[in-house]
C-alpha atoms as a PDB file:
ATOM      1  CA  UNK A   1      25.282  16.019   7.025  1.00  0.00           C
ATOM      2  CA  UNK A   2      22.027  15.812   5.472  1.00  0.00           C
ATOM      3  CA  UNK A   3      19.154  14.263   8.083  1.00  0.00           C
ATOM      4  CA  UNK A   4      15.848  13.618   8.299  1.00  0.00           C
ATOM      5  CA  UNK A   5      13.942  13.011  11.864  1.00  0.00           C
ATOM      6  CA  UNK A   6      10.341  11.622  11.596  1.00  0.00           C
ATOM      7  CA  UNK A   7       7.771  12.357  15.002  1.00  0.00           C
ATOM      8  CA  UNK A   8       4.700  12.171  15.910  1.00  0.00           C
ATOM      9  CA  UNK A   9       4.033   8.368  16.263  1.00  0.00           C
ATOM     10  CA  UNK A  10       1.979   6.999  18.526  1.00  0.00           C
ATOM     11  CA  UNK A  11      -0.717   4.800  19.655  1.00  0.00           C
ATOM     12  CA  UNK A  12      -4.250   6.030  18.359  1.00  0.00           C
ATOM     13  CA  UNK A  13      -7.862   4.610  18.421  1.00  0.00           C
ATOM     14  CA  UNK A  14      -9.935   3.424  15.329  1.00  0.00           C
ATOM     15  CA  UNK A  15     -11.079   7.333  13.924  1.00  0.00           C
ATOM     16  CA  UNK A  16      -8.542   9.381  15.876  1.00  0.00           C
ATOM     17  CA  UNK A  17      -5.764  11.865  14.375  1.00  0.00           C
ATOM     18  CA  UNK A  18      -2.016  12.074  14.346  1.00  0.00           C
ATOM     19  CA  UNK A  19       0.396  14.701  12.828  1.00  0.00           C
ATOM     20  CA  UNK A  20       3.263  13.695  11.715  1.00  0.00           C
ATOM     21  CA  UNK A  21       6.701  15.567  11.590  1.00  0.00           C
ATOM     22  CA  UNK A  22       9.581  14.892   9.581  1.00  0.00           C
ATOM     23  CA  UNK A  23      12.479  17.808  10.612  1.00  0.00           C
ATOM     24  CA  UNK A  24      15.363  18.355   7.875  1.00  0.00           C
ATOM     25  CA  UNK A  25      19.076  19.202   9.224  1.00  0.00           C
ATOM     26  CA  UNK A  26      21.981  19.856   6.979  1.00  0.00           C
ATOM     27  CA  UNK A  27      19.728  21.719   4.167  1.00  0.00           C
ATOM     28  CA  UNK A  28      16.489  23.183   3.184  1.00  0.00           C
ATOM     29  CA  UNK A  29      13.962  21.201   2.807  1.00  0.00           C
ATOM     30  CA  UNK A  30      11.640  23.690   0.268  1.00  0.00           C
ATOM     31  CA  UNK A  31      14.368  23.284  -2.539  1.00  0.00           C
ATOM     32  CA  UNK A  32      13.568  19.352  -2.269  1.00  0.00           C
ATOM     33  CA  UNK A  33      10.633  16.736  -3.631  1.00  0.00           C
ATOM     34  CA  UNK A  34       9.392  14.863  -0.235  1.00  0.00           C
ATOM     35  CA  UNK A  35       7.305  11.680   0.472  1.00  0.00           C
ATOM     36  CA  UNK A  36       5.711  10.021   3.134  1.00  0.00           C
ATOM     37  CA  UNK A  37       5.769   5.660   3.429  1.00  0.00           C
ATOM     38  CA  UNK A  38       4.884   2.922   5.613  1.00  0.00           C
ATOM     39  CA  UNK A  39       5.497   0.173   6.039  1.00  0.00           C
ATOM     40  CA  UNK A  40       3.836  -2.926   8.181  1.00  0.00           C
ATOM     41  CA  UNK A  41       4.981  -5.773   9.423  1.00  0.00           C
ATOM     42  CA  UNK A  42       5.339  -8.660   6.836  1.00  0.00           C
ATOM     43  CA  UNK A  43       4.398  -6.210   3.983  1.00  0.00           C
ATOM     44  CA  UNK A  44       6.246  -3.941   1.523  1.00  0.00           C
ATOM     45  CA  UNK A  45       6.950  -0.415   1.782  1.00  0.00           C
ATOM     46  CA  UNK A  46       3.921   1.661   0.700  1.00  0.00           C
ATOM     47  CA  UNK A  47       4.189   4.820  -1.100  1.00  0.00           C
ATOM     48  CA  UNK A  48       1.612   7.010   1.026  1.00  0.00           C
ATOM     49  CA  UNK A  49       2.046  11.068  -0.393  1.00  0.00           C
ATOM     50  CA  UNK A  50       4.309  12.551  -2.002  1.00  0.00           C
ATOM     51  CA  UNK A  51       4.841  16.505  -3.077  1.00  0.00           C
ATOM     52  CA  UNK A  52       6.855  18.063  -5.522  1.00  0.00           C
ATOM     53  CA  UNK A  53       9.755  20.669  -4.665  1.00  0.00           C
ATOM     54  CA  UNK A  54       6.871  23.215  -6.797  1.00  0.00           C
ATOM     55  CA  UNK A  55       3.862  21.647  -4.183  1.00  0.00           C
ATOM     56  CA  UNK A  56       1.427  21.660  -6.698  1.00  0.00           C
ATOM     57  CA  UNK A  57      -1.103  18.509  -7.194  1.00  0.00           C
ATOM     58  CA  UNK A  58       0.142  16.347  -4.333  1.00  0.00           C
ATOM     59  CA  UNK A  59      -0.127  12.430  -4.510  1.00  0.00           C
ATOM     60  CA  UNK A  60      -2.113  10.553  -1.977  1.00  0.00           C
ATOM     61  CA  UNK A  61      -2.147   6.432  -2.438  1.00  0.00           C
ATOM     62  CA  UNK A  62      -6.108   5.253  -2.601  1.00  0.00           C
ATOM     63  CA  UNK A  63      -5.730   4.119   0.863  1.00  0.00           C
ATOM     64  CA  UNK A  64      -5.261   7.474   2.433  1.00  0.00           C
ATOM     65  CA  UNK A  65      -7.056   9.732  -0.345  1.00  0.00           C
ATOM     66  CA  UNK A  66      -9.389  12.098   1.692  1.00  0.00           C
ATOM     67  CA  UNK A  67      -8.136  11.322   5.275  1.00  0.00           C
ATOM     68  CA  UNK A  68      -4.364  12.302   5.067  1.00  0.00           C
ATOM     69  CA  UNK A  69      -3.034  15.848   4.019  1.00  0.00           C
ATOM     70  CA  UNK A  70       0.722  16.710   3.116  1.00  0.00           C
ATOM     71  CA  UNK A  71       2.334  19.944   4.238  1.00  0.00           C
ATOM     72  CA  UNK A  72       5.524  21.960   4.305  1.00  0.00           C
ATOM     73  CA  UNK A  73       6.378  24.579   6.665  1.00  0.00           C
ATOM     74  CA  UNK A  74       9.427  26.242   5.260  1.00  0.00           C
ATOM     75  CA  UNK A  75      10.469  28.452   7.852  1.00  0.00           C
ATOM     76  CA  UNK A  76      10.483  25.548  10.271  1.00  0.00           C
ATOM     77  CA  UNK A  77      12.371  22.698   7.655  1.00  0.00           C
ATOM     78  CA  UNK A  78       9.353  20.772   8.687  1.00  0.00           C
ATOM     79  CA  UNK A  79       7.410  18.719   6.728  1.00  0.00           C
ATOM     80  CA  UNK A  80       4.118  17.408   7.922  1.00  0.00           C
ATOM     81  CA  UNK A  81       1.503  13.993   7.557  1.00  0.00           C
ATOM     82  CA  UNK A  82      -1.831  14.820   8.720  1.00  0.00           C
ATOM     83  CA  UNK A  83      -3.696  12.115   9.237  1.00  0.00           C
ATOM     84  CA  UNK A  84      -7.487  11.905  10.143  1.00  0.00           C
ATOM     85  CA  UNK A  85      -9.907   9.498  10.453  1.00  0.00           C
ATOM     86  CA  UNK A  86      -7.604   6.449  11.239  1.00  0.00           C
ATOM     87  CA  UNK A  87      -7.634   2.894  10.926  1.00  0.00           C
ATOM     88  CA  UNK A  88      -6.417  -0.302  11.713  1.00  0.00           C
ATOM     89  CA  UNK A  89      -4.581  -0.828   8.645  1.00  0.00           C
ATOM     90  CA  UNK A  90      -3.289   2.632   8.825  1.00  0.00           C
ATOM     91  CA  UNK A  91      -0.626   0.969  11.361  1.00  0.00           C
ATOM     92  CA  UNK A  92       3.214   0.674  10.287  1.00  0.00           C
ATOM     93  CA  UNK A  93       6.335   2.661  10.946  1.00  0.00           C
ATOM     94  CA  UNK A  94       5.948   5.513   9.031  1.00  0.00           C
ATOM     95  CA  UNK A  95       9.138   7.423   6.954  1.00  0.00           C
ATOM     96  CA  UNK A  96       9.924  10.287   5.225  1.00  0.00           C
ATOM     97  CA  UNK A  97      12.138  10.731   2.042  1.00  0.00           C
ATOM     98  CA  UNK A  98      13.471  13.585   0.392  1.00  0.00           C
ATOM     99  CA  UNK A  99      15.033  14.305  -3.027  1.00  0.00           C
ATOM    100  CA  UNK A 100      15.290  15.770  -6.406  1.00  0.00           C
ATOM    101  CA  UNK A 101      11.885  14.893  -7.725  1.00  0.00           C
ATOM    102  CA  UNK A 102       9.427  12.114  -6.168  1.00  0.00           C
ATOM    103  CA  UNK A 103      10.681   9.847  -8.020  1.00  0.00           C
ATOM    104  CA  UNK A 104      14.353  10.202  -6.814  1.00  0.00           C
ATOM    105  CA  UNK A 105      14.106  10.340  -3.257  1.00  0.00           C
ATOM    106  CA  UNK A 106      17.568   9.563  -1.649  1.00  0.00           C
ATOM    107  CA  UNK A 107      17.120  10.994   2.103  1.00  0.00           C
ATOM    108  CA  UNK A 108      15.539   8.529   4.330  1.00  0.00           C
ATOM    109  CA  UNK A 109      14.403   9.137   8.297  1.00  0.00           C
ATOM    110  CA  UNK A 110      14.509   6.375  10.404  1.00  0.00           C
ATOM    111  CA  UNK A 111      10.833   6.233  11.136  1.00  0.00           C
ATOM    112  CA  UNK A 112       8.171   6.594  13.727  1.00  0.00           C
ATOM    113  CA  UNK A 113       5.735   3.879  15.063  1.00  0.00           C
ATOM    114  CA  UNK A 114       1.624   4.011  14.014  1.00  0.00           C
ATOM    115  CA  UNK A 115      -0.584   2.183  15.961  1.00  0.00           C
ATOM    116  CA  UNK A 116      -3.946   2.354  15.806  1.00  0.00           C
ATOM    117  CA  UNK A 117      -6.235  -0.352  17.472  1.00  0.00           C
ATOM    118  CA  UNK A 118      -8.982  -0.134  20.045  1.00  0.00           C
END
């Protein structure tokens, strides 16, 4: 059974950091595209980053361009959002996705809580 587990979440201050994890089971997780999303209350899912199963030129949406960083660890089937400088409207539940290209992304997690507020 192919799963995804997001981790990490929390409750931050304006300008602090949070990693977060997203753990594959059930298969390999380098042979795959994966993306990051959010999404807050009363708005539509966001498209955050994004890396291709080759992880060259990762996508970052404007909002996070500079303060968040995508990463794969292979040998732990762990994916990784680094995210720096955080703000307000950085808050939402965050998920990751994985699939045969970043635009076909068919394995959801069910998400981890971002708060940030002072």
């Amino acid at each position: 059974q192919l799963q995804l587990a997001e981790s990490g979440g929390g409750l931050v201050q304006p300008g602090e950091s949070l990693r977060l994890s997203c753990a594959a089971s059930g298969f390999t997780l380098d042979n795959f595209a994966i993306g990051w999303f959010r999404q807050a209350p009363g708005k539509e899912r966001e498209g955050v980053s994004c890396i291709s199963k080759s992880d060259d030129m990762p996508y970052y949406s404007d909002s996070v361009k500079g303060r968040f960083t995508i990463s794969r660890d292979n040998a732990k089937n762990t994916v990784y959002l680094q995210m720096n400088s955080l703000k307000p409207e950085d808050t939402a539940v965050y998920y990751c996705a994985a699939g045969d290209s970043t635009v076909n992304l068919w394995a959801w997690g069910q998400g981890t809580q971002v708060t940030v507020s002072s």
